[in-house]
C-alpha atoms as a PDB file:
ATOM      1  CA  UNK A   1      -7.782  -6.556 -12.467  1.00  0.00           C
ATOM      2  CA  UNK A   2     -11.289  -6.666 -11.355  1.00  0.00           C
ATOM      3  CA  UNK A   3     -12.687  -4.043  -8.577  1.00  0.00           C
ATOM      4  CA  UNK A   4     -13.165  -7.133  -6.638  1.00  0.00           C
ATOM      5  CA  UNK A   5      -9.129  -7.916  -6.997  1.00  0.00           C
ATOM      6  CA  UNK A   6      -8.353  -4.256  -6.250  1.00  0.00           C
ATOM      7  CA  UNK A   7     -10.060  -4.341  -2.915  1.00  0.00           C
ATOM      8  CA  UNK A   8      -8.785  -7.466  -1.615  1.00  0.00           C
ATOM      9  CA  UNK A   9      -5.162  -6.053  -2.710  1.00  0.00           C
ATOM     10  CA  UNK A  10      -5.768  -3.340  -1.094  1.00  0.00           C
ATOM     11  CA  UNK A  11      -7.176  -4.335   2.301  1.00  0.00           C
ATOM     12  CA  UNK A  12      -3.728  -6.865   2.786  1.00  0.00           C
ATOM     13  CA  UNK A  13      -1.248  -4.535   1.193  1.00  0.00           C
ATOM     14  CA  UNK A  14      -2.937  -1.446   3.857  1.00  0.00           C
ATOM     15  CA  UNK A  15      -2.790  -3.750   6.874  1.00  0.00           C
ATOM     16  CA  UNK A  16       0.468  -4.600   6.090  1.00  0.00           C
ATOM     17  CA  UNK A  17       2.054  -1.337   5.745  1.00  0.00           C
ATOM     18  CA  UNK A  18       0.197   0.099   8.759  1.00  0.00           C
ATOM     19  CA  UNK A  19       1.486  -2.847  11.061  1.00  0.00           C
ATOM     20  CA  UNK A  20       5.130  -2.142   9.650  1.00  0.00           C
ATOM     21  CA  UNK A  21       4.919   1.885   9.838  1.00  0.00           C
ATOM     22  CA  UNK A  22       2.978   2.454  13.367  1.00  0.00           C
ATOM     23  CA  UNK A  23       1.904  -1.426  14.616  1.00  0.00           C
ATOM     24  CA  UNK A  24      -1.702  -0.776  14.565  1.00  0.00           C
ATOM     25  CA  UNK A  25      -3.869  -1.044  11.970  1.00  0.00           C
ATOM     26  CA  UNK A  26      -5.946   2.809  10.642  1.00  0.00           C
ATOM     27  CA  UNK A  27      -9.122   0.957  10.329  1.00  0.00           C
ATOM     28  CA  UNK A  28     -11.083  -1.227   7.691  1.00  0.00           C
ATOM     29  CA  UNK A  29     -11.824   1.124   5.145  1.00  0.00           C
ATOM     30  CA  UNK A  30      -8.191   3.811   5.367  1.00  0.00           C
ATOM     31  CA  UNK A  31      -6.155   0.258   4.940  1.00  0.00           C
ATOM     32  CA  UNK A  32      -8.061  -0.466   1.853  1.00  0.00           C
ATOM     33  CA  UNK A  33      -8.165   2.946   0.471  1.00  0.00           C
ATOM     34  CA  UNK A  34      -4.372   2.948   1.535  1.00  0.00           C
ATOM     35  CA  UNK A  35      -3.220  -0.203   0.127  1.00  0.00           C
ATOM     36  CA  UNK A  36      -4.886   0.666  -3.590  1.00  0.00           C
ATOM     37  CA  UNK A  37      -3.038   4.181  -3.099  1.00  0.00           C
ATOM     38  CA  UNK A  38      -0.206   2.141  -1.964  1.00  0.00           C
ATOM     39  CA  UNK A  39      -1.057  -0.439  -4.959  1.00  0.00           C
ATOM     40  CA  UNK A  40      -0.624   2.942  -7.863  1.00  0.00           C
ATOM     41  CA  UNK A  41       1.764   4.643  -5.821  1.00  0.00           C
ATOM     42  CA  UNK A  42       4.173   1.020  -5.998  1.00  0.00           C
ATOM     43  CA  UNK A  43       3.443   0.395  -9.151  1.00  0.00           C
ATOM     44  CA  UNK A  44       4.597   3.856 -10.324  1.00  0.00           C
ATOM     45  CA  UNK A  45       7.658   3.435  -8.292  1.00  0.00           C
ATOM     46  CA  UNK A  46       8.498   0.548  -9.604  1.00  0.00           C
ATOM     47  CA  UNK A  47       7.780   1.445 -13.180  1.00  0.00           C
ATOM     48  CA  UNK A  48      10.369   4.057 -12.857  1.00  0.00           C
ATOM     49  CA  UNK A  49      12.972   1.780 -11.762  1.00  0.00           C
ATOM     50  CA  UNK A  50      12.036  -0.295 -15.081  1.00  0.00           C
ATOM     51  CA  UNK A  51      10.724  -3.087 -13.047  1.00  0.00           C
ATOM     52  CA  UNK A  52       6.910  -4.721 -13.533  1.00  0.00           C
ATOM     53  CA  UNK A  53       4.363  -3.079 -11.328  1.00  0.00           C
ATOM     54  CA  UNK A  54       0.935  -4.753 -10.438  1.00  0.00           C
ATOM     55  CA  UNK A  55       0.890  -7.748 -12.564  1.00  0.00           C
ATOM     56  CA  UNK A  56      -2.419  -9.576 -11.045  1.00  0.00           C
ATOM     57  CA  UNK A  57      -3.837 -10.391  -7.943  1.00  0.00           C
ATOM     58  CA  UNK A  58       0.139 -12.461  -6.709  1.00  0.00           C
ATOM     59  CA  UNK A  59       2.864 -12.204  -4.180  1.00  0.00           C
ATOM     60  CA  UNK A  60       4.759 -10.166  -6.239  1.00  0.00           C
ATOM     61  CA  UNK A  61       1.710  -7.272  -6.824  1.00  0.00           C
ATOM     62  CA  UNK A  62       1.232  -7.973  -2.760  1.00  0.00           C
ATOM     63  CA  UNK A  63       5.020  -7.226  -1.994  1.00  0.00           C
ATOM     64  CA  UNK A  64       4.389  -3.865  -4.650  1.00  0.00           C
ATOM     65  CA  UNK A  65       1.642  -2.929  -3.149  1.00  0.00           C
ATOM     66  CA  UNK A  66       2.836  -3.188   0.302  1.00  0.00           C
ATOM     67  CA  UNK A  67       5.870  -1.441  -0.327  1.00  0.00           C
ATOM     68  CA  UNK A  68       3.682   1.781  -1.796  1.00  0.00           C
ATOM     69  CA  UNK A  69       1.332   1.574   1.115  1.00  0.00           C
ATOM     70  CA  UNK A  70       4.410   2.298   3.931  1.00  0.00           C
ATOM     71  CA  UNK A  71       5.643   4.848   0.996  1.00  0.00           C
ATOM     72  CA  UNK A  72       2.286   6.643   1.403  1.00  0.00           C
ATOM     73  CA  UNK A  73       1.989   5.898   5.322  1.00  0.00           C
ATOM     74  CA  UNK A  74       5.306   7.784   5.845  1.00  0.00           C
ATOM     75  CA  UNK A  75       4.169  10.430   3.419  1.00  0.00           C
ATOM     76  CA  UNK A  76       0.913  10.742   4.901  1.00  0.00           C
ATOM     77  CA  UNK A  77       2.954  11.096   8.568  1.00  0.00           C
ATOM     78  CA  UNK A  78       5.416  13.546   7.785  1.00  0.00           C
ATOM     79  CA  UNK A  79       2.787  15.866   6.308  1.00  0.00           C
ATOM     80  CA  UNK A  80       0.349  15.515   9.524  1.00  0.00           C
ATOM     81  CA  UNK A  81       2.547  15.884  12.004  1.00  0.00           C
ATOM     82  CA  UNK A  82       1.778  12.265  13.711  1.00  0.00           C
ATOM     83  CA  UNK A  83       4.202  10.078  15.275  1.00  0.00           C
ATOM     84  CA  UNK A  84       5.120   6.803  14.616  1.00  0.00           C
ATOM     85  CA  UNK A  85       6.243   4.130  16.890  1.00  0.00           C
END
């Protein structure tokens, strides 16, 4: 996948998870760098289960991705200390 592909991944996959984990977006730039963290981290996950991770810029490397992002958001909220409502 190009850089170009990554980004665009990213920014959906980050807005996603941060609407489902705390209903408010974190901001342009943390729900990008959050959904390609999200993209690796879902891929990885998924890779261990034996499944395909990111495959392309597709639904199925969105629904990946989107899944890592809320895996990293919860991560990232138990370790701070934030709430999330």
């Amino acid at each position: 996948m190009s850089i170009i592909s990554w980004i665009i991944l990213g920014l959906i996959a980050g807005f996603i998870g941060s609407k489902i984990v705390n209903k408010q977006g974190q901001g342009l730039l943390l729900d990008v760098a959050l959904g390609v963290v999200g993209a690796i981290v879902g891929g990885v996950i998924f890779s261990f289960f034996g499944a395909t991770g990111i495959t392309g810029l597709n639904i199925y490397s969105m629904i990946v991705a989107i899944i890592g992002s809320v895996v990293v958001l919860w991560v990232y909220h138990a370790v701070s200390g934030r709430q999330t409502s």
